[in-house]
Protein backbone atom coordinates (compact mmCIF):
# COMPACT_ATOMS: atom_id res chain seq x y z
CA UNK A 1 13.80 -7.19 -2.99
CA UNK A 2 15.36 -7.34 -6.41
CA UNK A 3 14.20 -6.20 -10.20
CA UNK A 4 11.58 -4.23 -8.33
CA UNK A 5 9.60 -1.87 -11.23
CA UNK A 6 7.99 1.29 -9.91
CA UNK A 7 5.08 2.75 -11.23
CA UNK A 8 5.35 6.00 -12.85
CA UNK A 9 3.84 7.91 -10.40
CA UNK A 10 6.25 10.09 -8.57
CA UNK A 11 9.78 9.54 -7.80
CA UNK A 12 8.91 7.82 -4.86
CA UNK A 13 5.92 6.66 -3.16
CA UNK A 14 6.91 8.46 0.18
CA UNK A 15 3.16 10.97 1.13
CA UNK A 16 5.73 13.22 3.42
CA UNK A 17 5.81 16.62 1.55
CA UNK A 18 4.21 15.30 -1.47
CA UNK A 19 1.33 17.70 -3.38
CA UNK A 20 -2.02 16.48 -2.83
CA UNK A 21 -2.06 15.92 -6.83
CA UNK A 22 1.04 13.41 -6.61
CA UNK A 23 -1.06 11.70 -3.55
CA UNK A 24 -4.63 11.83 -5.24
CA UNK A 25 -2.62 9.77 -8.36
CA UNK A 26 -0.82 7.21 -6.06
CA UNK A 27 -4.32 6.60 -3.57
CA UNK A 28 -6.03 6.06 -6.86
CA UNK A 29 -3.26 3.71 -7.89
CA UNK A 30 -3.71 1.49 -4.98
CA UNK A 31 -7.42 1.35 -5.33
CA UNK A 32 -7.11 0.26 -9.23
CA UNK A 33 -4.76 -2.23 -8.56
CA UNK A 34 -4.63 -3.39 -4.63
CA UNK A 35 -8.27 -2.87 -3.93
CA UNK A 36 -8.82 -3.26 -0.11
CA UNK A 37 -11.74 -5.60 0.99
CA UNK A 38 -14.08 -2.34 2.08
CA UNK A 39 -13.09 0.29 1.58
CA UNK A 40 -10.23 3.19 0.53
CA UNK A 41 -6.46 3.63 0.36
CA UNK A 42 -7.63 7.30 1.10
CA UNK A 43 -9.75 6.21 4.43
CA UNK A 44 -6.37 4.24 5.35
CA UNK A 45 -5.18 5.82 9.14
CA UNK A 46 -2.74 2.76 9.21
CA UNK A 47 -1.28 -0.31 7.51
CA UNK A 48 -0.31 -3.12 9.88
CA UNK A 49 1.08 -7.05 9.00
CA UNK A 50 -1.06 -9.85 10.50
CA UNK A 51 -0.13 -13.42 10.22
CA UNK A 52 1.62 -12.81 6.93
CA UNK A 53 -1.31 -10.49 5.33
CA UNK A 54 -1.55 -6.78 4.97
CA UNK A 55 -4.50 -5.34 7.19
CA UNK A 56 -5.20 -1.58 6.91
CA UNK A 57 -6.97 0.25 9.45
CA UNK A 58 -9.64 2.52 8.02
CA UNK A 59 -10.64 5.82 9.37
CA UNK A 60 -13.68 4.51 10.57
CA UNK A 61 -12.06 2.07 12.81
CA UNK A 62 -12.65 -0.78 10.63
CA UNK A 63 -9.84 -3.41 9.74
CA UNK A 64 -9.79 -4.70 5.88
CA UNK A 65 -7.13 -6.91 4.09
CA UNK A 66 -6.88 -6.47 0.40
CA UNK A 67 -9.39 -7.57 -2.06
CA UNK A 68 -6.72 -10.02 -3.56
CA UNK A 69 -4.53 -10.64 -0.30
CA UNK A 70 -2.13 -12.77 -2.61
CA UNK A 71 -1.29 -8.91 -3.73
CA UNK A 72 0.95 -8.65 -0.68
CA UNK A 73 4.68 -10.00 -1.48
CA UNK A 74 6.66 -8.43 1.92
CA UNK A 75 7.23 -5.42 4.48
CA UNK A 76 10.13 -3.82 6.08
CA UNK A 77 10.35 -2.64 9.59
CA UNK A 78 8.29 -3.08 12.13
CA UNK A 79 4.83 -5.67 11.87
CA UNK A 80 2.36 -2.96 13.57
CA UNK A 81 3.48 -0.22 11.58
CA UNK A 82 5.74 -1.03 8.46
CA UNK A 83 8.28 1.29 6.71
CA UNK A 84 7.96 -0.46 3.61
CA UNK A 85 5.76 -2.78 1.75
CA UNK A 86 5.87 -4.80 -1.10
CA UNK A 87 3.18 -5.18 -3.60
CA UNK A 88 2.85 -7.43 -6.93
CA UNK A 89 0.44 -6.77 -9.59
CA UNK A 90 0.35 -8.37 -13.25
CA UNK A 91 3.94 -9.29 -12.43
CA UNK A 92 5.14 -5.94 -11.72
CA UNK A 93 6.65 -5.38 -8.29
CA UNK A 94 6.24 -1.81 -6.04
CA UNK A 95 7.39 -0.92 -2.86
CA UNK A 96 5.63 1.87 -0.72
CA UNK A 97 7.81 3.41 1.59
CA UNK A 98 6.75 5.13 4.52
């Protein structure tokens, strides 16, 4: 993906080794501006790709796409468990890497 514009969080949005403050700001990120369906980013045990949408799987055992699935621009690696996604919001682009 090209021109993407991160969001002045942390360097990068990796949660291995980060403080819990850095991951408190970028789980309250994703609920502000990719709200799931039900639910929290911080209840999220897994994110998957499903027929071209972005399903997480809640801690509960639940499965939720975002609130605005339109939100969801593309994901690298693997469909059940991605090692990147792509996000859009206000036309600003993220990636999550995982």
């Amino acid at each position: 993906m090209n021109n993407l514009s991160h969001a002045e969080l942390t360097e990068s949005f990796s949660l291995a080794g980060r403080h819990n403050t850095d991951t408190e700001k970028l789980l309250a990120f994703l609920d502000a501006h990719f709200a799931l369906s039900e639910g929290s980013h911080r209840d999220v045990s897994q994110y998957r790709v499903y027929f071209g949408r972005l399903l997480a799987h809640l801690n509960t055992g639940q499965c939720v796409g975002l609130d605005n699935p339109s939100a969801f621009i593309d994901f690298g690696g693997d469909r059940e468990c991605p090692s990147l996604i792509s996000l859009s919001y206000e036309r600003k682009f993220i990636e999550l890497h995982f």
